[in-house]
PDB file of N, CA and C in Angstrom:
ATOM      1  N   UNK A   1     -27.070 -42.835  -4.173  1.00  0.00           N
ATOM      2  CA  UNK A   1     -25.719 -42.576  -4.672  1.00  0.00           C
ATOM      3  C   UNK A   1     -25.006 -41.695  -3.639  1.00  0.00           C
ATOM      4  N   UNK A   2     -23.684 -42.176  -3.128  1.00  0.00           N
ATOM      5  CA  UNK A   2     -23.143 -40.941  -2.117  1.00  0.00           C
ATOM      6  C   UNK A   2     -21.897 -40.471  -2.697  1.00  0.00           C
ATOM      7  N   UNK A   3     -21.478 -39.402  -2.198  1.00  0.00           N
ATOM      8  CA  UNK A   3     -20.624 -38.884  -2.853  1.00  0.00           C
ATOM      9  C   UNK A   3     -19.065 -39.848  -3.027  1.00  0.00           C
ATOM     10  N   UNK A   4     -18.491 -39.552  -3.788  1.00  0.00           N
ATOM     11  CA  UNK A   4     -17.266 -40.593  -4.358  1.00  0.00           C
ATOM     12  C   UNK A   4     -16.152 -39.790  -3.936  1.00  0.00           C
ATOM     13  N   UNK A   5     -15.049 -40.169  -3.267  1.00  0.00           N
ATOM     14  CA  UNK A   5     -13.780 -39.325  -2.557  1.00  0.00           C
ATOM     15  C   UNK A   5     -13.143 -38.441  -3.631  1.00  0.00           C
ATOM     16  N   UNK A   6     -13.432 -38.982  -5.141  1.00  0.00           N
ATOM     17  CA  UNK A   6     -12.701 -37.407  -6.249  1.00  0.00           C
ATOM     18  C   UNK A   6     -13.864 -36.670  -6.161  1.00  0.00           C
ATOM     19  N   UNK A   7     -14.438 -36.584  -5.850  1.00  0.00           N
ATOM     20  CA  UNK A   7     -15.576 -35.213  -6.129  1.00  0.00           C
ATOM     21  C   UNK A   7     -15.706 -34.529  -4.616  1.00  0.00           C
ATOM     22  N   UNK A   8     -15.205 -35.342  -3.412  1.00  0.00           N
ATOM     23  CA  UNK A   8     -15.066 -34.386  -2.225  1.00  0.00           C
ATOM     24  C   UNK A   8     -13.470 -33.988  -2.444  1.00  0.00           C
ATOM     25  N   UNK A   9     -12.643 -34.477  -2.900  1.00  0.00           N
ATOM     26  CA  UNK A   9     -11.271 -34.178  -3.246  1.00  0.00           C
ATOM     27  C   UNK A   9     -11.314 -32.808  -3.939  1.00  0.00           C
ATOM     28  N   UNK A  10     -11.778 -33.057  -5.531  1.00  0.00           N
ATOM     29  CA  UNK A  10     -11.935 -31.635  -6.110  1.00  0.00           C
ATOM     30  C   UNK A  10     -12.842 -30.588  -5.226  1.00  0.00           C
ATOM     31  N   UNK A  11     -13.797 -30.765  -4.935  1.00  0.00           N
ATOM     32  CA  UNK A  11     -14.462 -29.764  -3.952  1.00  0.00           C
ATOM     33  C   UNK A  11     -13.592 -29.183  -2.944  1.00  0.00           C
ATOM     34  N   UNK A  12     -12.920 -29.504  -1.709  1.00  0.00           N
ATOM     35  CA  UNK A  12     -11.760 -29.061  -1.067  1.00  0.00           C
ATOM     36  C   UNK A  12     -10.581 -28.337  -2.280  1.00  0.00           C
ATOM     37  N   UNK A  13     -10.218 -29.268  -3.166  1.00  0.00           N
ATOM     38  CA  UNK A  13      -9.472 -28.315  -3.982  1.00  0.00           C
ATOM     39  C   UNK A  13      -9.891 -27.105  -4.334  1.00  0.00           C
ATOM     40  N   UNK A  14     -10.872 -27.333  -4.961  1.00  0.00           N
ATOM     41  CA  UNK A  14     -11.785 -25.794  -5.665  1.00  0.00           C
ATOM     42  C   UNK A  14     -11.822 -24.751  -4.611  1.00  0.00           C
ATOM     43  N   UNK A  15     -12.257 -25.310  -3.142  1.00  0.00           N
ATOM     44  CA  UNK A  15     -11.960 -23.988  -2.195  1.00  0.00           C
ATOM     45  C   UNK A  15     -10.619 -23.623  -1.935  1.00  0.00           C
ATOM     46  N   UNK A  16      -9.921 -24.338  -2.142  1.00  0.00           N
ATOM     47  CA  UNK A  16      -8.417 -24.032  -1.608  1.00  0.00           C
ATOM     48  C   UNK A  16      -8.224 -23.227  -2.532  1.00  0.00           C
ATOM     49  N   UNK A  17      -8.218 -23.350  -3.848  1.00  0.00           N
ATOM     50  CA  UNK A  17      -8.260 -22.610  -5.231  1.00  0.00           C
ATOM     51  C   UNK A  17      -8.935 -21.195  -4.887  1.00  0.00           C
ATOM     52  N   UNK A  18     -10.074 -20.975  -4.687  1.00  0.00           N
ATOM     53  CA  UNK A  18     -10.772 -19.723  -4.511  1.00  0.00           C
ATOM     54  C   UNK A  18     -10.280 -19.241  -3.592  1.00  0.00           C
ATOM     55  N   UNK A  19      -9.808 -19.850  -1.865  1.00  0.00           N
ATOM     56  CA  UNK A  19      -9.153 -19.162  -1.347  1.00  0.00           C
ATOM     57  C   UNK A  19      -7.625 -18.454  -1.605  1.00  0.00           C
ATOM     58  N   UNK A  20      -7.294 -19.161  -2.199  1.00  0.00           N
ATOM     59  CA  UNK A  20      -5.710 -18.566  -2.875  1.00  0.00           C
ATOM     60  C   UNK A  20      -5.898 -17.506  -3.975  1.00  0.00           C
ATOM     61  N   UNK A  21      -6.863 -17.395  -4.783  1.00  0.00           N
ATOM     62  CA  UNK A  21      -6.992 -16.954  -5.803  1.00  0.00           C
ATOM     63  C   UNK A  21      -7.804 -15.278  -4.936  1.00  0.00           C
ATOM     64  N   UNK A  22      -8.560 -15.579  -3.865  1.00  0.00           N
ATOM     65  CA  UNK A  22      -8.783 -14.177  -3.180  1.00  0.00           C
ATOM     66  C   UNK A  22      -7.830 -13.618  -2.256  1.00  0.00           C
ATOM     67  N   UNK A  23      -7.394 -14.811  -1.690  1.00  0.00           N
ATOM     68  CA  UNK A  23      -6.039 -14.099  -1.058  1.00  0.00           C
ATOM     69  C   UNK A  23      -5.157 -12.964  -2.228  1.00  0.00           C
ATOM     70  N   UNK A  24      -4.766 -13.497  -3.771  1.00  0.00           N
ATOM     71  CA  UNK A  24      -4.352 -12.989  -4.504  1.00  0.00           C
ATOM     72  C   UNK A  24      -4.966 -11.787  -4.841  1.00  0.00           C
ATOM     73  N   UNK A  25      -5.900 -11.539  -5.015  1.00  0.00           N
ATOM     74  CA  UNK A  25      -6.733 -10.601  -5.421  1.00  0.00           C
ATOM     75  C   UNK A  25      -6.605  -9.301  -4.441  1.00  0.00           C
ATOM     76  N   UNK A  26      -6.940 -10.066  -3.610  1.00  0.00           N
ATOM     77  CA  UNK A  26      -6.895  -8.976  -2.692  1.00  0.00           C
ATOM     78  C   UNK A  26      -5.888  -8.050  -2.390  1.00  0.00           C
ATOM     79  N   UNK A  27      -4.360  -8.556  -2.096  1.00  0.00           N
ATOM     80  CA  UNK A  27      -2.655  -8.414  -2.409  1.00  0.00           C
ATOM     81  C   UNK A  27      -2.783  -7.770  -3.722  1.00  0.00           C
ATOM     82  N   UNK A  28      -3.122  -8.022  -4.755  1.00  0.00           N
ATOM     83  CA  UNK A  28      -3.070  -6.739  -5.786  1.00  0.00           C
ATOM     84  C   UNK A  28      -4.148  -5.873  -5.803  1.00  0.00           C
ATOM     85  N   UNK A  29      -4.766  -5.999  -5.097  1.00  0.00           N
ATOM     86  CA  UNK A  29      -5.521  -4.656  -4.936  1.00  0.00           C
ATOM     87  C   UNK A  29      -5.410  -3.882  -3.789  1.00  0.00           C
ATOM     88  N   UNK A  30      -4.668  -4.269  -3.145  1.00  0.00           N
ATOM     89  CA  UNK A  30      -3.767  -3.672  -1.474  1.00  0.00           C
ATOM     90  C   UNK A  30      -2.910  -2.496  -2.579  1.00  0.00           C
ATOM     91  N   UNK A  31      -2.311  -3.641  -3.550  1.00  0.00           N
ATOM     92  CA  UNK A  31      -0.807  -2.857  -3.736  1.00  0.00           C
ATOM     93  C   UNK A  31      -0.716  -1.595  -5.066  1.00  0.00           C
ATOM     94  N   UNK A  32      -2.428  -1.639  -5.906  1.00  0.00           N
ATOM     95  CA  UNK A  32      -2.987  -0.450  -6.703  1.00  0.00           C
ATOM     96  C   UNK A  32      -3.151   0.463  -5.871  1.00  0.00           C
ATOM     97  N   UNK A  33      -4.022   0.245  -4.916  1.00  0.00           N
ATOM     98  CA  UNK A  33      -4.158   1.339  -4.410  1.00  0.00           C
ATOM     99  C   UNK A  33      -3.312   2.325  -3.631  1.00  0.00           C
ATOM    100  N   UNK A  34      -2.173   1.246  -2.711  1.00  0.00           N
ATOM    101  CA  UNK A  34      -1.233   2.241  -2.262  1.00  0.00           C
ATOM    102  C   UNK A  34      -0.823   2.790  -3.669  1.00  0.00           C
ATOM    103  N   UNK A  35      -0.217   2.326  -5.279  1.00  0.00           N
ATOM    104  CA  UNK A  35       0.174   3.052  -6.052  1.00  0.00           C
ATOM    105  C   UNK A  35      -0.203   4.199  -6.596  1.00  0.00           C
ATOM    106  N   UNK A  36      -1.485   4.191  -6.128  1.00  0.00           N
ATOM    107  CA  UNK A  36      -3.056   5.085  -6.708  1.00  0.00           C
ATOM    108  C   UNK A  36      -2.474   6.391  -5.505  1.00  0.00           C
ATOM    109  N   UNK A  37      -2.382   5.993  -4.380  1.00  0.00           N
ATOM    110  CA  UNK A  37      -2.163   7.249  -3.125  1.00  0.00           C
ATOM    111  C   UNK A  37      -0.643   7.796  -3.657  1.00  0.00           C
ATOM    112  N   UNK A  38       0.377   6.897  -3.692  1.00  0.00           N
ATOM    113  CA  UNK A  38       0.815   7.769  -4.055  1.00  0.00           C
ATOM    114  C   UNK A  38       1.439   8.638  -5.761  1.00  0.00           C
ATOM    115  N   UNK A  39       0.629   7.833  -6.470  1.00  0.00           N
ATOM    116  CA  UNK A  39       0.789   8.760  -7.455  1.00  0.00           C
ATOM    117  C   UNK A  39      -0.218  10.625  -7.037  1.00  0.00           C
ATOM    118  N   UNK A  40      -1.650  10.366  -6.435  1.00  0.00           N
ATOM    119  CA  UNK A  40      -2.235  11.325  -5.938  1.00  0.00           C
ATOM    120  C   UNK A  40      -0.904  12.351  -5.906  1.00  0.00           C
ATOM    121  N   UNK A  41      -0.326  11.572  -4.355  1.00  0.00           N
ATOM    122  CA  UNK A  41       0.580  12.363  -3.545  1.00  0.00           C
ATOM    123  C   UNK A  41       1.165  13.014  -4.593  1.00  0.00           C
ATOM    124  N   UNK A  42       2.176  12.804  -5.652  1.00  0.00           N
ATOM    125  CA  UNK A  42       2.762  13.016  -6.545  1.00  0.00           C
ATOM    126  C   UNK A  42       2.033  14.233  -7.453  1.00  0.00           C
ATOM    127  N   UNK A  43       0.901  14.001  -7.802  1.00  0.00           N
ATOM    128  CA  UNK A  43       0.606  14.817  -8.640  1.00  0.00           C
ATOM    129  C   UNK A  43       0.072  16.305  -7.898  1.00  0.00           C
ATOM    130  N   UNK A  44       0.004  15.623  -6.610  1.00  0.00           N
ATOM    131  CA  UNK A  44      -0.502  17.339  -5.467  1.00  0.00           C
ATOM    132  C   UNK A  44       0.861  17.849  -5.218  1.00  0.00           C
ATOM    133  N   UNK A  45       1.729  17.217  -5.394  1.00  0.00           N
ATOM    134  CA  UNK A  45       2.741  18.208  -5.016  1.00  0.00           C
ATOM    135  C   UNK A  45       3.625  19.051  -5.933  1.00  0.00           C
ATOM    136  N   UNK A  46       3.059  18.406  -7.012  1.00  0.00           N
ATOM    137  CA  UNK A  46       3.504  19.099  -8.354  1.00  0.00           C
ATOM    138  C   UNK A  46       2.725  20.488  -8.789  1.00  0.00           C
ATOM    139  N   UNK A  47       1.460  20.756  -8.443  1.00  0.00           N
ATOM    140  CA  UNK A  47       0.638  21.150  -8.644  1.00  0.00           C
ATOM    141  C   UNK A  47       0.998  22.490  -7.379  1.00  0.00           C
ATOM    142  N   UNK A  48       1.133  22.010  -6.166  1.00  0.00           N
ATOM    143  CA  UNK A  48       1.496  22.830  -5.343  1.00  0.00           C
ATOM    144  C   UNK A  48       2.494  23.555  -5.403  1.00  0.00           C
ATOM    145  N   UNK A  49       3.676  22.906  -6.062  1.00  0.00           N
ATOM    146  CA  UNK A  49       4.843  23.346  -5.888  1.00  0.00           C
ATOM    147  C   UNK A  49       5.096  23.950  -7.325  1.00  0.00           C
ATOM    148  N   UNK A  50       4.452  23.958  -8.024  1.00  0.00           N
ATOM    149  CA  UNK A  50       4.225  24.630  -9.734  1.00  0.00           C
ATOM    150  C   UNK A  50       3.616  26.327  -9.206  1.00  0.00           C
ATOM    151  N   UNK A  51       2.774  25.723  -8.834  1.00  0.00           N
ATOM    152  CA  UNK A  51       1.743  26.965  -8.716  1.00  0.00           C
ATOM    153  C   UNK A  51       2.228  27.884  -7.115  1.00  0.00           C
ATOM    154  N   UNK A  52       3.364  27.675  -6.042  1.00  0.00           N
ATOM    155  CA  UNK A  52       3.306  28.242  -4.827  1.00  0.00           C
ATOM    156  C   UNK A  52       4.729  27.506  -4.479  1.00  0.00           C
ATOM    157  N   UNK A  53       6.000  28.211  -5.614  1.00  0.00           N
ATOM    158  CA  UNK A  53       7.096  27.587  -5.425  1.00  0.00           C
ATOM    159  C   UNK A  53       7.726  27.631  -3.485  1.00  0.00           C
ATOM    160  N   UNK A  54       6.823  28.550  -2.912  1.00  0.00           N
ATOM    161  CA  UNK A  54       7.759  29.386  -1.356  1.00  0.00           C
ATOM    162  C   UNK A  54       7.361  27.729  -0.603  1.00  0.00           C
ATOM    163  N   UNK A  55       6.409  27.113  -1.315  1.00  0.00           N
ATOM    164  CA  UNK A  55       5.502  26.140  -0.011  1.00  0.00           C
ATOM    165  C   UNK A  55       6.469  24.684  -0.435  1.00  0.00           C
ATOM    166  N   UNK A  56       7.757  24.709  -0.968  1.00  0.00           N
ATOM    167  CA  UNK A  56       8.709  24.277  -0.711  1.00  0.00           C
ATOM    168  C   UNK A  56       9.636  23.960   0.473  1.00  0.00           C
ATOM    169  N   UNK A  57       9.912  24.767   1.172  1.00  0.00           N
ATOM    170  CA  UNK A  57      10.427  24.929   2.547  1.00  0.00           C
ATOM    171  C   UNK A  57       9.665  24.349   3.439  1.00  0.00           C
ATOM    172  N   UNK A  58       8.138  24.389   3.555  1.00  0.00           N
ATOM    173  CA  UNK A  58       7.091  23.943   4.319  1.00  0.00           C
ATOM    174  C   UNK A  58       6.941  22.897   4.198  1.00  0.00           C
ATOM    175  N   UNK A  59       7.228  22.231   2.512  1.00  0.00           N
ATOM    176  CA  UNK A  59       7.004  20.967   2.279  1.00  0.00           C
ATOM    177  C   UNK A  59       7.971  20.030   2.892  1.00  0.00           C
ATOM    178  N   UNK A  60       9.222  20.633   3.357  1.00  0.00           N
ATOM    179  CA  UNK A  60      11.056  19.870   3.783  1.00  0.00           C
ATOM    180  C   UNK A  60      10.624  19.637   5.196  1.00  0.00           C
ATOM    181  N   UNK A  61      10.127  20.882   5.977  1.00  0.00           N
ATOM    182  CA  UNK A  61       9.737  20.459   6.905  1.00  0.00           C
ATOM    183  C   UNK A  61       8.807  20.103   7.447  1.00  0.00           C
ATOM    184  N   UNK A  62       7.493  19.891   6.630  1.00  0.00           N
ATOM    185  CA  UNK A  62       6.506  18.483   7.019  1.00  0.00           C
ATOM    186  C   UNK A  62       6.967  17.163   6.809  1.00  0.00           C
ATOM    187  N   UNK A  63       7.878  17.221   5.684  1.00  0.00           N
ATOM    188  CA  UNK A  63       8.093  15.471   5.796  1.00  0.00           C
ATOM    189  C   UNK A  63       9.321  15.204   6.784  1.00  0.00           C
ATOM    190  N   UNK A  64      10.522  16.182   6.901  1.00  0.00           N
ATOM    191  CA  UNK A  64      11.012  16.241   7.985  1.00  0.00           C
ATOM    192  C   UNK A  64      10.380  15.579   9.547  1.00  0.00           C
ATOM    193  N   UNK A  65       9.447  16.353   9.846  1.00  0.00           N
ATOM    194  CA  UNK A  65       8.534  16.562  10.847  1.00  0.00           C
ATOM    195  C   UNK A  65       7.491  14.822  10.732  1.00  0.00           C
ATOM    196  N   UNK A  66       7.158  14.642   9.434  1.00  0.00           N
ATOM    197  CA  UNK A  66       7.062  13.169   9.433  1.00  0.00           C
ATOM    198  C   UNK A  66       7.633  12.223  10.208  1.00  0.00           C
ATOM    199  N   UNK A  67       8.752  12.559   9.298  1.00  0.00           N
ATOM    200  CA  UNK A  67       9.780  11.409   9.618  1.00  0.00           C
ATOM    201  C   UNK A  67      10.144  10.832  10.802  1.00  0.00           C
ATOM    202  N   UNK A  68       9.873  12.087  11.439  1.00  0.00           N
ATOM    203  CA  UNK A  68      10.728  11.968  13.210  1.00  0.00           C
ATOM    204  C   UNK A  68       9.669  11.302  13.616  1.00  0.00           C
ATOM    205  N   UNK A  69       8.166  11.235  13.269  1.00  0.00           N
ATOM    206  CA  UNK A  69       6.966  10.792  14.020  1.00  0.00           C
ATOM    207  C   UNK A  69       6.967   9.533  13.759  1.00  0.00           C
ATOM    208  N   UNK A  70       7.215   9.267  12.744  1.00  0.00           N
ATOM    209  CA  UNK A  70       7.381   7.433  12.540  1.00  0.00           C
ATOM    210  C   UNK A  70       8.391   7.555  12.676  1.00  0.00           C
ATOM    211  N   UNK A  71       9.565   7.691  12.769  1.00  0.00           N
ATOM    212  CA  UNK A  71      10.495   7.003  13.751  1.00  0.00           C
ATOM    213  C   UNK A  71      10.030   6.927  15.436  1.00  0.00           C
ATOM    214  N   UNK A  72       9.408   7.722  15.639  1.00  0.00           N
ATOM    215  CA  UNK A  72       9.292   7.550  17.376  1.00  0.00           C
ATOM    216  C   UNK A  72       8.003   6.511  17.465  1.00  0.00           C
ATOM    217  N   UNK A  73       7.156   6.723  16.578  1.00  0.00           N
ATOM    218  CA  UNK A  73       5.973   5.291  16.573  1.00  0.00           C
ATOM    219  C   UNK A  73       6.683   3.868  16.050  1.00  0.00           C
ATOM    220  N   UNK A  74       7.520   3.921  15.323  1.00  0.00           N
ATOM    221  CA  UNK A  74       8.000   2.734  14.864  1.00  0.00           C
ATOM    222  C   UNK A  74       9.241   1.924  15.210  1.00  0.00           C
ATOM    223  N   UNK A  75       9.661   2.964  16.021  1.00  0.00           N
ATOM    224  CA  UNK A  75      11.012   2.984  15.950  1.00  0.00           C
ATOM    225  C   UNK A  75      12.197   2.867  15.533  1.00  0.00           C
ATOM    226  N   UNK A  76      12.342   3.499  13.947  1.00  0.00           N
ATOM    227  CA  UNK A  76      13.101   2.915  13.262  1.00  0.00           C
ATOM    228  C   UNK A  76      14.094   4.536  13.324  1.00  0.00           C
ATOM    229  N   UNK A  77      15.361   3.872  12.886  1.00  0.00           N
ATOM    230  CA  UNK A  77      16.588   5.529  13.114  1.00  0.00           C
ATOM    231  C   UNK A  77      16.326   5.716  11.974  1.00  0.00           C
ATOM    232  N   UNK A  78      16.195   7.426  12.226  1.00  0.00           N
ATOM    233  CA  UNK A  78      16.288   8.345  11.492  1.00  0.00           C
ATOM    234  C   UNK A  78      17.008   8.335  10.989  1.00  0.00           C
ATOM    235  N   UNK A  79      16.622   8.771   9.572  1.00  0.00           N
ATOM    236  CA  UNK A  79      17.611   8.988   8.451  1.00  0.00           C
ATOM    237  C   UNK A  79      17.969  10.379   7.894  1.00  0.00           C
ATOM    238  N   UNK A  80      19.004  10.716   7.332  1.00  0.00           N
ATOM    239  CA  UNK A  80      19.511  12.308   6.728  1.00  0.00           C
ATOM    240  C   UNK A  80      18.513  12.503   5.966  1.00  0.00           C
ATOM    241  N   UNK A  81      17.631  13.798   6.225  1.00  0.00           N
ATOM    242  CA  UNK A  81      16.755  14.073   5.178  1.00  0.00           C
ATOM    243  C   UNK A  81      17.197  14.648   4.355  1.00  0.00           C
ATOM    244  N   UNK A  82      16.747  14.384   2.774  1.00  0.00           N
ATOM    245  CA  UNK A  82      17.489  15.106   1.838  1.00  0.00           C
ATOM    246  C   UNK A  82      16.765  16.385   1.052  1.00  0.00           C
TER     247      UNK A  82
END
C-alpha cells in the first residue's frame, strides 16, 4: 500500500498548521513578557518613588539620559522629555 496524495496533502498541511500555530505562540509569548517587564518596571518605581520621593529628579534624568542613548544607537530624534 503507498501512500495516497490526501494523506501526504494533510501531512504538509498539519506542519504548516504547527508551524503557524508556533510561530503564534511564540508572538504571544514575546508580547507577555515584554508586558510582564514592564509592569515590573512600573511597580519598582512606585515603590521607589513612594518610599524615596528626592529619587525623582534622578529618575527624569536617567530616562532623560536614556533617551539620548537610543536616539544616538537608533537614530531616531529626540523628543521633549516630559
Amino acid at each position: 500500500i503507498t501512500d495516497s496524495p490526501p494523506d501526504v496533502q494533510l501531512s504538509r498541511s498539519s506542519d504548516a498548521d504547527m508551524l503557524e500555530l508556533n510561530t503564534e505562540l511564540e508572538r504571544m509569548a514575546d508580547a507577555v513578557e515584554n508586558q510582564t517587564v514592564q509592569v515590573t518596571w512600573m511597580a519598582h518605581d512606585m515603590v521607589v518613588l513612594r518610599t524615596s520621593p528626592e529619587v525623582v529628579d534622578s529618575m527624569r534624568e536617567l530616562q532623560e539620559a536614556y533617551l539620548r542613548c537610543k536616539s544616538a544607537v537608533y537614530g531616531e530624534p529626540e523628543s521633549g522629555a516630559a
